[in-house]
C-alpha atoms as a PDB file:
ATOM      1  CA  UNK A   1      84.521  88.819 106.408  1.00  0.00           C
ATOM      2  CA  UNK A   2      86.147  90.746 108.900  1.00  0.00           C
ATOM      3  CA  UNK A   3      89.518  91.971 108.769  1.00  0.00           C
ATOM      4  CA  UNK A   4      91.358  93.716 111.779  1.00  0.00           C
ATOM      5  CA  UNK A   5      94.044  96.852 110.838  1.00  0.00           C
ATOM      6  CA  UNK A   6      95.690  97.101 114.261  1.00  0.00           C
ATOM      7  CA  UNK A   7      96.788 100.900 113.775  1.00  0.00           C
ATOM      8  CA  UNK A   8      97.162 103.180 110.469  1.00  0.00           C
ATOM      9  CA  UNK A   9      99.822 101.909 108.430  1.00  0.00           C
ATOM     10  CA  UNK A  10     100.729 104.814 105.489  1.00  0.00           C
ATOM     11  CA  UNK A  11     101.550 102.279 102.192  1.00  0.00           C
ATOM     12  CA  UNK A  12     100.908 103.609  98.672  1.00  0.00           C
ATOM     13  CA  UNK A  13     101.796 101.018  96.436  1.00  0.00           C
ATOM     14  CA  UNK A  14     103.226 101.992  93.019  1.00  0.00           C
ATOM     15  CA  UNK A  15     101.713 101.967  89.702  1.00  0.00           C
ATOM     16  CA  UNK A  16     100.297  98.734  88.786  1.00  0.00           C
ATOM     17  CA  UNK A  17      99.966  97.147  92.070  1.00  0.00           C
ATOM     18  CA  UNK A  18      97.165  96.596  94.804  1.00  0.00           C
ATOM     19  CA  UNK A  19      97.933  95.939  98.588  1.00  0.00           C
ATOM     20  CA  UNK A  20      95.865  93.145  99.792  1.00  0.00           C
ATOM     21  CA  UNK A  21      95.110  92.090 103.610  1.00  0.00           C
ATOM     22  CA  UNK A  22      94.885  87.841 103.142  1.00  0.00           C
ATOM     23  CA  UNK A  23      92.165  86.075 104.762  1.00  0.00           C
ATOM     24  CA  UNK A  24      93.103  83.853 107.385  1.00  0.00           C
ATOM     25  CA  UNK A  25      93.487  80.415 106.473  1.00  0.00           C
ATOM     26  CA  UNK A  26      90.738  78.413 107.541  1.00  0.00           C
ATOM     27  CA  UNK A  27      91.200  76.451 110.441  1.00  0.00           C
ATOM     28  CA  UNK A  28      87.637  74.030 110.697  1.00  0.00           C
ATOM     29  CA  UNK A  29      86.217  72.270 107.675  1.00  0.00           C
ATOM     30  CA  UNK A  30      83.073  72.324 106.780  1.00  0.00           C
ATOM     31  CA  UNK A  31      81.972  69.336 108.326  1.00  0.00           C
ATOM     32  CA  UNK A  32      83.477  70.450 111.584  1.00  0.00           C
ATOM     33  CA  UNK A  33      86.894  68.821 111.658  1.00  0.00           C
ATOM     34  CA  UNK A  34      89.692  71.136 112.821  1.00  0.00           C
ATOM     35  CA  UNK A  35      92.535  71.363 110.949  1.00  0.00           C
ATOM     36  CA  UNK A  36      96.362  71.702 112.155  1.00  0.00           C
ATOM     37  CA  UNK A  37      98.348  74.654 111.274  1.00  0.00           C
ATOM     38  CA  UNK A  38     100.381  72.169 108.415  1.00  0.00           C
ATOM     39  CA  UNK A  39      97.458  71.498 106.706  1.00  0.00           C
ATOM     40  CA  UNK A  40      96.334  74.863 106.114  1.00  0.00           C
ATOM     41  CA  UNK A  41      97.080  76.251 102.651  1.00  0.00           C
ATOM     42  CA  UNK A  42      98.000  79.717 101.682  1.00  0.00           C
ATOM     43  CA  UNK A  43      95.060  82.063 101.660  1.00  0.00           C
ATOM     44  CA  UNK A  44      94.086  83.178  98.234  1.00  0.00           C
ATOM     45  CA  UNK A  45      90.953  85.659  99.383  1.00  0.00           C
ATOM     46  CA  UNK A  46      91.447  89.076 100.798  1.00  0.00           C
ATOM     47  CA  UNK A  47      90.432  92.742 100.682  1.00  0.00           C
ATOM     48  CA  UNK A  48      91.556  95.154  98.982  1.00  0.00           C
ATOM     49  CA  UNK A  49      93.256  98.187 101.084  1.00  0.00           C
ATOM     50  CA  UNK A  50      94.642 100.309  98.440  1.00  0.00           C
ATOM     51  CA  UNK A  51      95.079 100.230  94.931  1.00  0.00           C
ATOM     52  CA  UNK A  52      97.913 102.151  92.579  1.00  0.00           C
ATOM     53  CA  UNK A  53      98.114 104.637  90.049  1.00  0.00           C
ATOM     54  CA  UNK A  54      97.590 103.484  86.764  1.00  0.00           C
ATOM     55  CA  UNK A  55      99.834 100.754  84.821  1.00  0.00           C
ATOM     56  CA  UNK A  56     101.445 101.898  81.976  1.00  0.00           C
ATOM     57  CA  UNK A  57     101.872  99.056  79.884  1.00  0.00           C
ATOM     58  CA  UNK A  58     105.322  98.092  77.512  1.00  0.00           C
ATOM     59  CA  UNK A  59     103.446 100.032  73.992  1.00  0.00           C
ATOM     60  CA  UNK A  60     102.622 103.595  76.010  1.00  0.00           C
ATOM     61  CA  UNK A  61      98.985 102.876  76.826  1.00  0.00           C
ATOM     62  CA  UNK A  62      97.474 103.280  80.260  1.00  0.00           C
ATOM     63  CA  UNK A  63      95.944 100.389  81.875  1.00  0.00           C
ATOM     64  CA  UNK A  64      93.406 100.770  85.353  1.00  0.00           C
ATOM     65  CA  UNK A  65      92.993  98.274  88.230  1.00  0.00           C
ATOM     66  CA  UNK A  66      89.720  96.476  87.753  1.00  0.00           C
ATOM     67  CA  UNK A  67      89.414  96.763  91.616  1.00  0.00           C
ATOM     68  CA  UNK A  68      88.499  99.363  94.006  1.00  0.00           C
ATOM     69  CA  UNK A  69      89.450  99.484  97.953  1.00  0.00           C
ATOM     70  CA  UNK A  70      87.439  97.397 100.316  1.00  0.00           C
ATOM     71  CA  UNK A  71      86.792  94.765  97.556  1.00  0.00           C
ATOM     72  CA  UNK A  72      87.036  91.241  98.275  1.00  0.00           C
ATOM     73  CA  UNK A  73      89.615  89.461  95.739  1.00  0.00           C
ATOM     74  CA  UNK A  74      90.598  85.842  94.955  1.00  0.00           C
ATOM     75  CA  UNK A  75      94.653  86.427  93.377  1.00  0.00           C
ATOM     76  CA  UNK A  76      96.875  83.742  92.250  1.00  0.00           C
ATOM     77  CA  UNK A  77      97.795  81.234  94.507  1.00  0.00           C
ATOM     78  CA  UNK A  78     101.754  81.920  94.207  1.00  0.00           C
ATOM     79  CA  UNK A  79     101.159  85.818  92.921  1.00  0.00           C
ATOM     80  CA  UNK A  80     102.831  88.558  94.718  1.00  0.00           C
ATOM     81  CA  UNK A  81     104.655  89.923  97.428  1.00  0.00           C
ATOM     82  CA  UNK A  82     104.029  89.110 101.105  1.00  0.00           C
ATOM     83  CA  UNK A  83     105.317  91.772 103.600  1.00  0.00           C
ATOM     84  CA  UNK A  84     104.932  91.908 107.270  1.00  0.00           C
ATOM     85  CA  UNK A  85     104.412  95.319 108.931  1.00  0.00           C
ATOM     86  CA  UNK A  86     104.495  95.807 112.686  1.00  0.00           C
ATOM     87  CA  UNK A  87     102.939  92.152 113.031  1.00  0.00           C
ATOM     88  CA  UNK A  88      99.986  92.292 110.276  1.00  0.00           C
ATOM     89  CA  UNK A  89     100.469  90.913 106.710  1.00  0.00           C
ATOM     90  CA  UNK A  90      99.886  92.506 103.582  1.00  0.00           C
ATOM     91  CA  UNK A  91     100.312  91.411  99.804  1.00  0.00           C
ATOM     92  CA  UNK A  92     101.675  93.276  97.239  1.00  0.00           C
ATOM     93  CA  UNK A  93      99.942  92.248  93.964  1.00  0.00           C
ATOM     94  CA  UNK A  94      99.961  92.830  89.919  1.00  0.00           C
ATOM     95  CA  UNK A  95      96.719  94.284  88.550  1.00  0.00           C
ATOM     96  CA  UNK A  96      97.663  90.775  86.601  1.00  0.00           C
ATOM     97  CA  UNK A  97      97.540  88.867  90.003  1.00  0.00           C
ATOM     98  CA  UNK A  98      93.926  89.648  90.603  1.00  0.00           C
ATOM     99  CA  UNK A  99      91.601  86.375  89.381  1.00  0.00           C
ATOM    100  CA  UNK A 100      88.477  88.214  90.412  1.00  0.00           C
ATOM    101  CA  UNK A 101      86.400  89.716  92.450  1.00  0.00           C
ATOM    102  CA  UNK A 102      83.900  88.492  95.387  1.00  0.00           C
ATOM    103  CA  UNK A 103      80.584  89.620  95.798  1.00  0.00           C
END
């Protein structure tokens, strides 16, 4: 999988949260048919581009991401923030949002 940052983008995401770059929907099947841009569905794979300090949880205790940067990540279908940045998309996640990892 290949994902393209077109320049530096300086995001630190707060405790708790990842920032993801989504996958781009697929556009052929896998039997070759190409599909419009209506039937695609929301992406729900991407890679991990940086992850947030440590969750503190409601009782006190500390909780870390179970991902690192440059992982590959299937999240929640409707889990979330989108956010568009100088034309590239990035998702703000829960540590919660995260399904698991690829690979």
């Amino acid at each position: 999988m290949k994902i393209k940052v077109s320049k530096k983008v300086n995001l630190s995401p707060a405790p708790g949260y990842i920032i993801v770059i989504p996958m781009e929907a697929q556009e052929k099947t896998a039997s070759g048919i190409y599909l419009p841009d209506t039937a695609n569905e929301k992406p729900q794979k991407g890679k991990v581009l940086a992850v947030g300090d440590d969750e503190i949880t409601d009782n006190g205790t500390k909780r870390k991401s179970h991902v690192k940067v440059g992982d590959v990540v299937i999240y929640k279908k409707w889990g979330g923030n989108e956010v568009k940045i100088d034309g590239m998309e990035y998702l703000f996640a829960k540590f919660d949002d995260i399904l698991a990892t690829v690979g």
